[in-house]
N, C-alpha and C. Protein backbone atom coordinates (compact mmCIF):
# COMPACT_ATOMS: atom_id res chain seq x y z
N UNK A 1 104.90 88.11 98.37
CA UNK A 1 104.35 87.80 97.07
C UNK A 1 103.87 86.36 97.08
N UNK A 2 102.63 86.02 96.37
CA UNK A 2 102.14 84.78 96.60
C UNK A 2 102.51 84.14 95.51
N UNK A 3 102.73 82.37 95.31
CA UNK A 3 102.44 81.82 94.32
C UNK A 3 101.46 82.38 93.01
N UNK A 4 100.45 82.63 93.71
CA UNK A 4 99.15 82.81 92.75
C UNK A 4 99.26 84.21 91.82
N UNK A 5 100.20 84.60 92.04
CA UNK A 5 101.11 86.11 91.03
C UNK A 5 101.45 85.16 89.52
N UNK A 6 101.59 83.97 90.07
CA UNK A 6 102.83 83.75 88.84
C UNK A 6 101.76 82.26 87.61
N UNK A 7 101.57 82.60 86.69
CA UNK A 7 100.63 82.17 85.68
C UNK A 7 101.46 80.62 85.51
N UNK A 8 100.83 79.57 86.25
CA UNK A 8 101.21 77.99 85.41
C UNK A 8 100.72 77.48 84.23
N UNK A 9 100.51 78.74 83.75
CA UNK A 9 100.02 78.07 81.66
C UNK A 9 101.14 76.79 81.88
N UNK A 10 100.34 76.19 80.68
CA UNK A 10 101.34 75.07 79.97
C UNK A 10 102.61 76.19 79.24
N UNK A 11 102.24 76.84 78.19
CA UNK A 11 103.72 77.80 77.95
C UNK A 11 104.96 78.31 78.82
N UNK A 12 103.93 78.70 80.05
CA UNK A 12 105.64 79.31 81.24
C UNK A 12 105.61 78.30 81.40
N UNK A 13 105.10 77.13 81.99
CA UNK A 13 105.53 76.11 82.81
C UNK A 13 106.73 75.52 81.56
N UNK A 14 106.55 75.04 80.27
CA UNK A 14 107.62 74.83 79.12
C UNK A 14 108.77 75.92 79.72
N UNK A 15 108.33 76.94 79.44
CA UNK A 15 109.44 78.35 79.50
C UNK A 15 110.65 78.17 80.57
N UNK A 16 109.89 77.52 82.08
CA UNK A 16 110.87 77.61 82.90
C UNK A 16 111.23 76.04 82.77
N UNK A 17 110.78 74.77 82.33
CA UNK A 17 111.85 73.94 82.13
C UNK A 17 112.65 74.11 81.01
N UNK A 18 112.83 74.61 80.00
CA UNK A 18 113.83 75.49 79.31
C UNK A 18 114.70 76.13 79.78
N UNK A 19 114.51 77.15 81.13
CA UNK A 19 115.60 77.80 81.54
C UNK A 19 116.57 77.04 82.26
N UNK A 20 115.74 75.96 82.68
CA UNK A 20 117.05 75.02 83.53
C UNK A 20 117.84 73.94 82.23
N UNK A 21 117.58 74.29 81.29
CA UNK A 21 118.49 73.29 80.13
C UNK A 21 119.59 73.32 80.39
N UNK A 22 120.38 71.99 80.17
CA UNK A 22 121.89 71.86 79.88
C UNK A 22 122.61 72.93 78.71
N UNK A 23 121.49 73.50 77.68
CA UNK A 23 122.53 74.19 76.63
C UNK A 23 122.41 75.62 76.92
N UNK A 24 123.46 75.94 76.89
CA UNK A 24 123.53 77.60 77.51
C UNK A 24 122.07 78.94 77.09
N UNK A 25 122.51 77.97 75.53
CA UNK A 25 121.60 79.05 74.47
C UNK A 25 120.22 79.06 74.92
N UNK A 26 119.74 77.91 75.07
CA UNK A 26 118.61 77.50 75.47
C UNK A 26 118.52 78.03 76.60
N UNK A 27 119.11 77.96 77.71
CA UNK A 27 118.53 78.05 79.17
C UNK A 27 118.80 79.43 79.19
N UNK A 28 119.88 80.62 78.36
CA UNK A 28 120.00 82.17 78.75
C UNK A 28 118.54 82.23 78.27
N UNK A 29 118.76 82.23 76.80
CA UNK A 29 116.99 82.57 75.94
C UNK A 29 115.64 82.62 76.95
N UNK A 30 115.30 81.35 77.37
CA UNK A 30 114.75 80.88 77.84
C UNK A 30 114.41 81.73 79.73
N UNK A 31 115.74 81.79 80.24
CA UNK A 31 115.98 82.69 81.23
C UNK A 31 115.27 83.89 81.14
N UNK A 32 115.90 85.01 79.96
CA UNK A 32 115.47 85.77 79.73
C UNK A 32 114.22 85.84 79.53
N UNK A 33 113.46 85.09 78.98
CA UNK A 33 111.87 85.35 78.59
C UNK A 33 110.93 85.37 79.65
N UNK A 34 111.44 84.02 80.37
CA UNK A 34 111.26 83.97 82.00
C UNK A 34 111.39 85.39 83.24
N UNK A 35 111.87 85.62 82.92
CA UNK A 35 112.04 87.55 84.02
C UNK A 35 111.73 87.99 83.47
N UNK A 36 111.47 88.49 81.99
CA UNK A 36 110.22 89.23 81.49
C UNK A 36 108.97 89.02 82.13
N UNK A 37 108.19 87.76 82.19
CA UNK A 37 107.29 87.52 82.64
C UNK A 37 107.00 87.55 84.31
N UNK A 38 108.00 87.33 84.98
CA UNK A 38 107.73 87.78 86.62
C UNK A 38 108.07 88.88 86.59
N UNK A 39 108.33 89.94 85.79
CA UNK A 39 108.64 91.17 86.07
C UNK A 39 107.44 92.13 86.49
N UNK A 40 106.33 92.22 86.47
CA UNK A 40 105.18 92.76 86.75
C UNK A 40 104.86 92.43 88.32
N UNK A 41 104.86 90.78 88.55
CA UNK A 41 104.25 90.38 89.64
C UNK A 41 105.61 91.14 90.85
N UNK A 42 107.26 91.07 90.03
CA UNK A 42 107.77 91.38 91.33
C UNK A 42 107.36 92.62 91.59
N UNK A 43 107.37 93.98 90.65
CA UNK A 43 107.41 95.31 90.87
C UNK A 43 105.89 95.24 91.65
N UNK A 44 104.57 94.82 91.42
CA UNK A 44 103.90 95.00 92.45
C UNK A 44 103.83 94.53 93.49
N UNK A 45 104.93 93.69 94.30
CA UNK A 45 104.72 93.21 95.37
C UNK A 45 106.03 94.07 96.70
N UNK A 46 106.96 94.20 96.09
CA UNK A 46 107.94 94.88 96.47
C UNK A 46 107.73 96.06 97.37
N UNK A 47 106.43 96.59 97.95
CA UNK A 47 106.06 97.52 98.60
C UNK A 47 105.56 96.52 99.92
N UNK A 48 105.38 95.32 99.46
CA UNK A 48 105.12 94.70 100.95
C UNK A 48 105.36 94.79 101.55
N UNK A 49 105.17 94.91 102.98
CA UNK A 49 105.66 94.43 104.15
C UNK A 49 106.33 96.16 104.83
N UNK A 50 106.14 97.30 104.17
CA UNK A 50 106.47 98.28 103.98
C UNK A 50 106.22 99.42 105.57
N UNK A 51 107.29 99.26 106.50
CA UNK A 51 107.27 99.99 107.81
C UNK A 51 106.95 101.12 107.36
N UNK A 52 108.00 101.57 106.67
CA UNK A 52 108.89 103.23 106.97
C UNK A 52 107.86 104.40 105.70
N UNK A 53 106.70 103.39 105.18
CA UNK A 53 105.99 104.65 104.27
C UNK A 53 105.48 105.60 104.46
N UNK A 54 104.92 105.84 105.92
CA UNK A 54 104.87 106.72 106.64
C UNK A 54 105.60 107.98 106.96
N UNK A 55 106.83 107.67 106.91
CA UNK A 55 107.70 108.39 107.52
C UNK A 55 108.66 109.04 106.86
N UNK A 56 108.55 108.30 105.60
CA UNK A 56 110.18 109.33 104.21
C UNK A 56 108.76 109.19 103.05
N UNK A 57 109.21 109.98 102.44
CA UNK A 57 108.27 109.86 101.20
C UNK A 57 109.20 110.07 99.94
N UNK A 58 108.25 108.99 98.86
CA UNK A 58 109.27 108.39 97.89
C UNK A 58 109.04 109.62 96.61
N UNK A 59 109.96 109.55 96.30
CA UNK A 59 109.78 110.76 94.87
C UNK A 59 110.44 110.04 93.72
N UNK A 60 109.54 109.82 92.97
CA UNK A 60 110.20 108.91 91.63
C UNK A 60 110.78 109.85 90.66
N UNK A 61 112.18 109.19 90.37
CA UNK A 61 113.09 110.39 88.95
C UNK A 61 112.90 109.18 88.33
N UNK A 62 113.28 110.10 86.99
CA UNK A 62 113.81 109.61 85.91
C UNK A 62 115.22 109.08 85.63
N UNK A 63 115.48 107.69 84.80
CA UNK A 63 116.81 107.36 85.17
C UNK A 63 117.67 108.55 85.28
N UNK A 64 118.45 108.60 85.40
CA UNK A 64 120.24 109.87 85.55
C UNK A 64 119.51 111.68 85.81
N UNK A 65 118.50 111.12 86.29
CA UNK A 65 118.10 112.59 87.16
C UNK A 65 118.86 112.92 87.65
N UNK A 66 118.72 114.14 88.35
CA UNK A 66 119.37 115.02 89.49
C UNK A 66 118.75 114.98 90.61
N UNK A 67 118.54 113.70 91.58
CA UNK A 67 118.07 114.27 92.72
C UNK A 67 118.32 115.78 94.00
N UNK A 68 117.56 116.88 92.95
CA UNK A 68 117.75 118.13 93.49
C UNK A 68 116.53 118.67 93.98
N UNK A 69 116.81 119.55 94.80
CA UNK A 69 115.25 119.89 95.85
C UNK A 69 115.36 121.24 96.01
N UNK A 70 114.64 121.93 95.47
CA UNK A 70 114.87 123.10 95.62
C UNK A 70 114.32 124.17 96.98
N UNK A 71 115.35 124.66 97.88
CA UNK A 71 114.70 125.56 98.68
C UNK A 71 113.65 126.28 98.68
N UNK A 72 113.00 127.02 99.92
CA UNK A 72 112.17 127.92 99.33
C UNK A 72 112.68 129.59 98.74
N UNK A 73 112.03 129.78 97.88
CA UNK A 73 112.62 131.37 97.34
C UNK A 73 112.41 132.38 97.99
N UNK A 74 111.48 132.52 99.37
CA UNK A 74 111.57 133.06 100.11
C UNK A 74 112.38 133.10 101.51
N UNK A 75 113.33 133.31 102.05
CA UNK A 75 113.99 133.23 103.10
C UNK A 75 113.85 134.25 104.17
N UNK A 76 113.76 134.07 105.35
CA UNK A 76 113.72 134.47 106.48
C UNK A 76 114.28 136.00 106.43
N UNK A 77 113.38 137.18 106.75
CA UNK A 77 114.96 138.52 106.53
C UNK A 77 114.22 138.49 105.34
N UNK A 78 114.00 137.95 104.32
CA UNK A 78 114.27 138.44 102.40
C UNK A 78 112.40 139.25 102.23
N UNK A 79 111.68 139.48 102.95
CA UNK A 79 110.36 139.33 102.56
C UNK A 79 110.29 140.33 101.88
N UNK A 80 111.20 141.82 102.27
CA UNK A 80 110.90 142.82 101.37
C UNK A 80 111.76 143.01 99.97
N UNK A 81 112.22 141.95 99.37
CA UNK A 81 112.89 141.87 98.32
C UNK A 81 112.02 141.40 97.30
N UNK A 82 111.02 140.74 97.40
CA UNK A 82 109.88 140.53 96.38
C UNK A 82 108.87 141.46 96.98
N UNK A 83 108.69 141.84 95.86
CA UNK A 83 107.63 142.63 95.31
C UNK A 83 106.82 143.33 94.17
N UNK A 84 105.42 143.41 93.96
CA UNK A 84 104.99 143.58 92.97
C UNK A 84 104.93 144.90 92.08
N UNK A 85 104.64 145.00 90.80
CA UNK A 85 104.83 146.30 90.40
C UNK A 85 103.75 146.85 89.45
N UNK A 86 102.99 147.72 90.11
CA UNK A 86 102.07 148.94 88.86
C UNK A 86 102.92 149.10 87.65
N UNK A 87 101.89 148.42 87.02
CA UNK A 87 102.14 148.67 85.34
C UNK A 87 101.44 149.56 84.78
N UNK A 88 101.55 150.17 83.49
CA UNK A 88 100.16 151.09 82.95
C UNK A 88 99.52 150.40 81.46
N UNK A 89 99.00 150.80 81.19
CA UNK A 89 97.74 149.89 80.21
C UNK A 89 98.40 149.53 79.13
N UNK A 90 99.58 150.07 78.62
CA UNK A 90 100.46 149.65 77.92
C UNK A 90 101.76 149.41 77.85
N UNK A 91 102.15 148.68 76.97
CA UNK A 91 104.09 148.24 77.40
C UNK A 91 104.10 147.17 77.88
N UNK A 92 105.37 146.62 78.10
CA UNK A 92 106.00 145.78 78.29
C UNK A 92 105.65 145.17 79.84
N UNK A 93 105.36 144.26 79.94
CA UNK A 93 105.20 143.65 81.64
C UNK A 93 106.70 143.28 82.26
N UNK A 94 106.83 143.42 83.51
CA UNK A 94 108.19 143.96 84.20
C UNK A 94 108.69 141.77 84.31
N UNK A 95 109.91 141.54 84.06
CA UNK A 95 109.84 140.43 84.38
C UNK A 95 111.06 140.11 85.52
N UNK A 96 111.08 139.30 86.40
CA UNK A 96 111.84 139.30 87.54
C UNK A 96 112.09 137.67 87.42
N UNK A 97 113.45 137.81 88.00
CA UNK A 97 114.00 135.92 87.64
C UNK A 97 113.53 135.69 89.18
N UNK A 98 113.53 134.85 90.03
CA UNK A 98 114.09 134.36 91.05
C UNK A 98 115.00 132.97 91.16
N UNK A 99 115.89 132.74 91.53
CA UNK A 99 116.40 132.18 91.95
C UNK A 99 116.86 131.89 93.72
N UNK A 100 116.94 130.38 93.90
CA UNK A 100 116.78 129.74 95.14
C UNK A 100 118.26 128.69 95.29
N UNK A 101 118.08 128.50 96.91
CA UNK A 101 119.52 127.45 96.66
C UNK A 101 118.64 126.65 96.88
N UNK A 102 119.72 125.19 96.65
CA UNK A 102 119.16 123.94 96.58
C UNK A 102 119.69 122.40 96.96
N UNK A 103 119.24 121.79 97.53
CA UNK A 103 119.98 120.58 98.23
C UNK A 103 119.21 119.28 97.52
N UNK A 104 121.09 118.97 96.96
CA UNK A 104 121.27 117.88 96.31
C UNK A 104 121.44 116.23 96.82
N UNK A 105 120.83 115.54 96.63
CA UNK A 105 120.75 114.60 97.53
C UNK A 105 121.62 113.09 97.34
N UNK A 106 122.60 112.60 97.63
CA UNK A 106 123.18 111.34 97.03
C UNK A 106 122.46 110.77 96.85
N UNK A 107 122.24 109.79 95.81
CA UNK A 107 121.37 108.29 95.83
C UNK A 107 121.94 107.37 94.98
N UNK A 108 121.56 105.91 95.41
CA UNK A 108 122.55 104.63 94.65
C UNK A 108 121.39 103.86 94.75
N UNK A 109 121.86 102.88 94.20
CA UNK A 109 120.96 101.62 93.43
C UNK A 109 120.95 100.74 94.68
N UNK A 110 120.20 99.76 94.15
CA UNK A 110 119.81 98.97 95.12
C UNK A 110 119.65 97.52 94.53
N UNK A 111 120.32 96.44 94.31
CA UNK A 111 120.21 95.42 93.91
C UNK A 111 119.95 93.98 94.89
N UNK A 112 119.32 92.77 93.94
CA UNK A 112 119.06 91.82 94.80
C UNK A 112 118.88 90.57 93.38
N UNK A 113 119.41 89.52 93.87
CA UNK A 113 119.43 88.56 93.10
C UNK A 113 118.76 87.34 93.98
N UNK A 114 118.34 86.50 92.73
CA UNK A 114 118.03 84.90 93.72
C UNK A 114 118.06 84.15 92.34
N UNK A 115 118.68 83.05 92.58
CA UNK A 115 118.59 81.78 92.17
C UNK A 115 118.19 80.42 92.91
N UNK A 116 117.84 79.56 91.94
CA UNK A 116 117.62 78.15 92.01
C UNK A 116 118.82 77.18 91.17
N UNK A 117 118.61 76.10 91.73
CA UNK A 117 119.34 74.76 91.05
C UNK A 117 118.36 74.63 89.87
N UNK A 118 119.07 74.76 88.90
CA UNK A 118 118.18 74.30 87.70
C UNK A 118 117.41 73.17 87.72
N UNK A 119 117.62 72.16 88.46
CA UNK A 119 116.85 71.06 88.67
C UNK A 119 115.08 71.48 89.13
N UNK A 120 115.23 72.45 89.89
CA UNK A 120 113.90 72.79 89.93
C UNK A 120 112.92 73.78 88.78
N UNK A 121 113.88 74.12 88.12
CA UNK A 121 112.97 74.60 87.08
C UNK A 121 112.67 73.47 85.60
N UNK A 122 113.83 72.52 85.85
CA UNK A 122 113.73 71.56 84.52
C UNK A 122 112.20 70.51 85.23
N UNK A 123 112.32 70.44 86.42
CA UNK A 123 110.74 70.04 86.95
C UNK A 123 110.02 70.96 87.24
N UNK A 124 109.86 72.11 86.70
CA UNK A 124 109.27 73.13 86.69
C UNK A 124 108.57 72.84 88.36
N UNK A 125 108.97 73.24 89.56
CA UNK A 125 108.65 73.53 90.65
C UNK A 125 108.27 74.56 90.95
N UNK A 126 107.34 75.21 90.93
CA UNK A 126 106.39 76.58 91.18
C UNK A 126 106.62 76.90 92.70
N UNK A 127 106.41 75.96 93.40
CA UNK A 127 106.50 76.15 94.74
C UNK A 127 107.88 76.78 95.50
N UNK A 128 108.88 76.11 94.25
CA UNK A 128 110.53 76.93 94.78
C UNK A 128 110.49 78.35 94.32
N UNK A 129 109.81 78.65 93.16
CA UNK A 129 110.05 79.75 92.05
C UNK A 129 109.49 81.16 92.86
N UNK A 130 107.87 80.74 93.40
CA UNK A 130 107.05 81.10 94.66
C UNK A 130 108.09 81.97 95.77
N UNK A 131 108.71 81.11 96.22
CA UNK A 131 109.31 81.30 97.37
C UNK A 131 110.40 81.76 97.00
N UNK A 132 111.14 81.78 96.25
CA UNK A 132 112.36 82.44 96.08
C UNK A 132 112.11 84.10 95.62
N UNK A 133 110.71 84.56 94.95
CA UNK A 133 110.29 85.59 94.63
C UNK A 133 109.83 86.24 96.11
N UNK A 134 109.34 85.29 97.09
CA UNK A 134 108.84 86.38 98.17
C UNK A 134 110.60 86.56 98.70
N UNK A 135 111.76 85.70 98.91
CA UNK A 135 112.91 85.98 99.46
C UNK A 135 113.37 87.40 98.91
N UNK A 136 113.12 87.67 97.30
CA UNK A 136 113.44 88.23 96.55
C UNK A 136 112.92 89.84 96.93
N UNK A 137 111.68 89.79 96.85
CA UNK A 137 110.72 91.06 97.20
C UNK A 137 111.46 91.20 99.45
N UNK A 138 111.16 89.98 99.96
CA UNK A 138 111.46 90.99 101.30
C UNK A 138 113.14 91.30 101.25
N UNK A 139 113.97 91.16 100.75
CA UNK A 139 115.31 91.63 100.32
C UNK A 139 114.91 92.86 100.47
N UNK A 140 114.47 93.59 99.57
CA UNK A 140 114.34 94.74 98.87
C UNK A 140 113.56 95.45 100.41
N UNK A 141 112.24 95.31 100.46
CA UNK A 141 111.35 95.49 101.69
C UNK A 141 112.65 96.00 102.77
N UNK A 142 113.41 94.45 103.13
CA UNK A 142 114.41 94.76 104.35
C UNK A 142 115.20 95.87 104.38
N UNK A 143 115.56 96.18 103.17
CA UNK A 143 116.98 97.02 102.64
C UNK A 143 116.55 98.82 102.73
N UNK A 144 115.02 98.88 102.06
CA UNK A 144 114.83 100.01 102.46
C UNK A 144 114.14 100.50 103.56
N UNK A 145 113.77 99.38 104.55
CA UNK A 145 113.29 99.74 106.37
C UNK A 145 114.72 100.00 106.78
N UNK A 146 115.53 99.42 106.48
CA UNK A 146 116.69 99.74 107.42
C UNK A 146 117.26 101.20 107.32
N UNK A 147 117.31 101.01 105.76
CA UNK A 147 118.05 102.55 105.84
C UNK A 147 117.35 103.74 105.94
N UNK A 148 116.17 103.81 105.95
CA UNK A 148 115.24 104.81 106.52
C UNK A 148 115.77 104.65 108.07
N UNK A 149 115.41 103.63 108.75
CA UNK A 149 115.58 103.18 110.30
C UNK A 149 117.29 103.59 110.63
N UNK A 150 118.02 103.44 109.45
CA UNK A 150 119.58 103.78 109.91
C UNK A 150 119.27 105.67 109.73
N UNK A 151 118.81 106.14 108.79
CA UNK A 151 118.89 108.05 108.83
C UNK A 151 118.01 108.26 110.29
N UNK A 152 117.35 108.00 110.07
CA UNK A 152 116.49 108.48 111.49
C UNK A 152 117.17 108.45 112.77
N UNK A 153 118.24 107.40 113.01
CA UNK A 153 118.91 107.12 113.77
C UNK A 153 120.39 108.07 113.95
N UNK A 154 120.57 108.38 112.88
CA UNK A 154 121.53 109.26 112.46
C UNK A 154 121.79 110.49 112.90
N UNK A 155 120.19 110.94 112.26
CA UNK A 155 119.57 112.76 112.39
C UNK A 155 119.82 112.45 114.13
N UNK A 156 118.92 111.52 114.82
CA UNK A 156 118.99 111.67 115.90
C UNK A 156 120.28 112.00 117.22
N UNK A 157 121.24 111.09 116.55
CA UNK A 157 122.79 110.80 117.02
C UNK A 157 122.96 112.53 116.72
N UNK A 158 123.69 112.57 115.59
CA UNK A 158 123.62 114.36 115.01
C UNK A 158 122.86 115.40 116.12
N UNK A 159 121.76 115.36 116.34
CA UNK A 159 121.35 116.05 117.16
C UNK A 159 121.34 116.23 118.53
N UNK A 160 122.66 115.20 119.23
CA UNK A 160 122.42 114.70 120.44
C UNK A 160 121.41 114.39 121.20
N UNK A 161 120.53 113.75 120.58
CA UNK A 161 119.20 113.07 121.22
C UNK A 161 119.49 111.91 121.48
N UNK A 162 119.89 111.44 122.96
CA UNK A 162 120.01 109.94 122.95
C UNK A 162 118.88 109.66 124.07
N UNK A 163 118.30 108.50 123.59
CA UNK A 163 117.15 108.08 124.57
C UNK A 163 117.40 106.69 125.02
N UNK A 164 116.91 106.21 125.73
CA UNK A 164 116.94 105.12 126.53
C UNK A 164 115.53 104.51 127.02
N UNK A 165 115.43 103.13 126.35
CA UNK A 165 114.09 103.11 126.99
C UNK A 165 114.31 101.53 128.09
N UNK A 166 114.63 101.69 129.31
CA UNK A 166 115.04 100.87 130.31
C UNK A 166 114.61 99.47 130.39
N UNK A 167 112.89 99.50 130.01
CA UNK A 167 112.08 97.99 129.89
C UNK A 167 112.67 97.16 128.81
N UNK A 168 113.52 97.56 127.58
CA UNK A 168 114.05 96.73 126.48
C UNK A 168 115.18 96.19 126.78
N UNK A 169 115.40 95.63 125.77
CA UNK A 169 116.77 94.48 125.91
C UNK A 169 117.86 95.56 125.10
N UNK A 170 118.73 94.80 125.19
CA UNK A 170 119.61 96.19 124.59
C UNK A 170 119.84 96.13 122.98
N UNK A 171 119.83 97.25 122.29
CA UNK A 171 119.91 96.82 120.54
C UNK A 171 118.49 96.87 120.93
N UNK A 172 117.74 96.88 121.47
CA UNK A 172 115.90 97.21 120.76
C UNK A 172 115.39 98.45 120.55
N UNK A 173 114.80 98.41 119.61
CA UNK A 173 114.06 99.84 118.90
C UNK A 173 113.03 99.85 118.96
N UNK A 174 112.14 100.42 119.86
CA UNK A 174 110.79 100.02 120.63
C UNK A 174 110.17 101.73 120.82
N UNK A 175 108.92 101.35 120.64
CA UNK A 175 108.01 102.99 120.64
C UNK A 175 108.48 103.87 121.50
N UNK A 176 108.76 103.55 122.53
CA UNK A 176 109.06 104.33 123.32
C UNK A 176 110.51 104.78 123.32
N UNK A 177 111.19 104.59 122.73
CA UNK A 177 112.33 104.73 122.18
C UNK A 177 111.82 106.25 120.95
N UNK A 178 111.23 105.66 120.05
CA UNK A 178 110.57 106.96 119.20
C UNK A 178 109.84 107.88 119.74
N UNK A 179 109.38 107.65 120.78
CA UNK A 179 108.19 108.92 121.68
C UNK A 179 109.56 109.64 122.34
N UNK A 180 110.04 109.05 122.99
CA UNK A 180 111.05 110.03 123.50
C UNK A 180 112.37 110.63 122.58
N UNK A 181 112.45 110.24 122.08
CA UNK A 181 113.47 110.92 120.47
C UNK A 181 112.71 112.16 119.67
């Protein structure tokens, strides 16, 4: 995320020497109004730097969803269990439920914090604010390459696929490491 995300009006620039105030009231208030306003620039930058999009694909819920996935309703063996039915020009149309199983998936949150010494926001320093937002965004970036990079690694272990790729150092995760997996 660049500096140039984040608006130096005369107002934020006030806003964030406010948040570094000595009086609580002042600097929460003030705080608060402040992450309102980087809240846009972080959510679009947070895809930066992004390995693993390729490779898992993201499905957005709604807060306290059910991350549930439903099988297919057809199963292997089942093909002659659906089937359609001649009706005649009148009456009732025939109705059939189906039901499928379904795999439920754990999922947890993901948090990341950053601060400054208030001293740099009571001199309103853009350049710390800058940089503590890109620390902020590759946090996030880091957290979900890995754990894509940790399942993949997993499925693989699970499946007794162990590969070796001889030219690396050891602990390296190198293409050829993935071509042969």
């Amino acid at each position: 995320m660049s500096n140039k995300l984040i608006t130096r009006s005369p107002e934020f620039t006030e806003l964030l020497k406010r948040s570094g105030s000595l009086d609580p009231k002042i600097a929460s208030a003030a705080t608060y109004e402040f992450a309102k306003a980087l809240d846009l620039p972080i959510r679009d930058g947070i895809l930066s730097g992004d390995i693993t999009g390729g490779i898992m694909e993201t499905v957005p819920l709604e807060i306290n969803a059910t991350p549930e996935f439903p099988l297919s309703f057809l199963a292997p063996g089942t093909e002659n269990d659906y089937v359609a039915y001649s009706i005649p020009n009148h009456g009732y149309i025939p109705q059939r439920s189906i039901e499928g199983d379904y795999v439920m998936l754990p999922s947890w949150s993901i948090g990341n914090s950053q601060d400054w010494p208030l001293r740099y926001a009571r001199n309103a320093r853009w350049d710390v604010v800058g940089k503590a937002m890109e620390v902020y965004n590759a946090g996030y970036v880091k957290k979900i390459n890995d754990n894509v990079w940790h399942l993949i690694l997993a499925a693989g272990a699970d499946r007794n696929i162990v590969v070796l790729d001889s030219d690396a150092a050891g602990g390296q995760f190198t293409k050829r490491v993935v071509s042969l997996g």
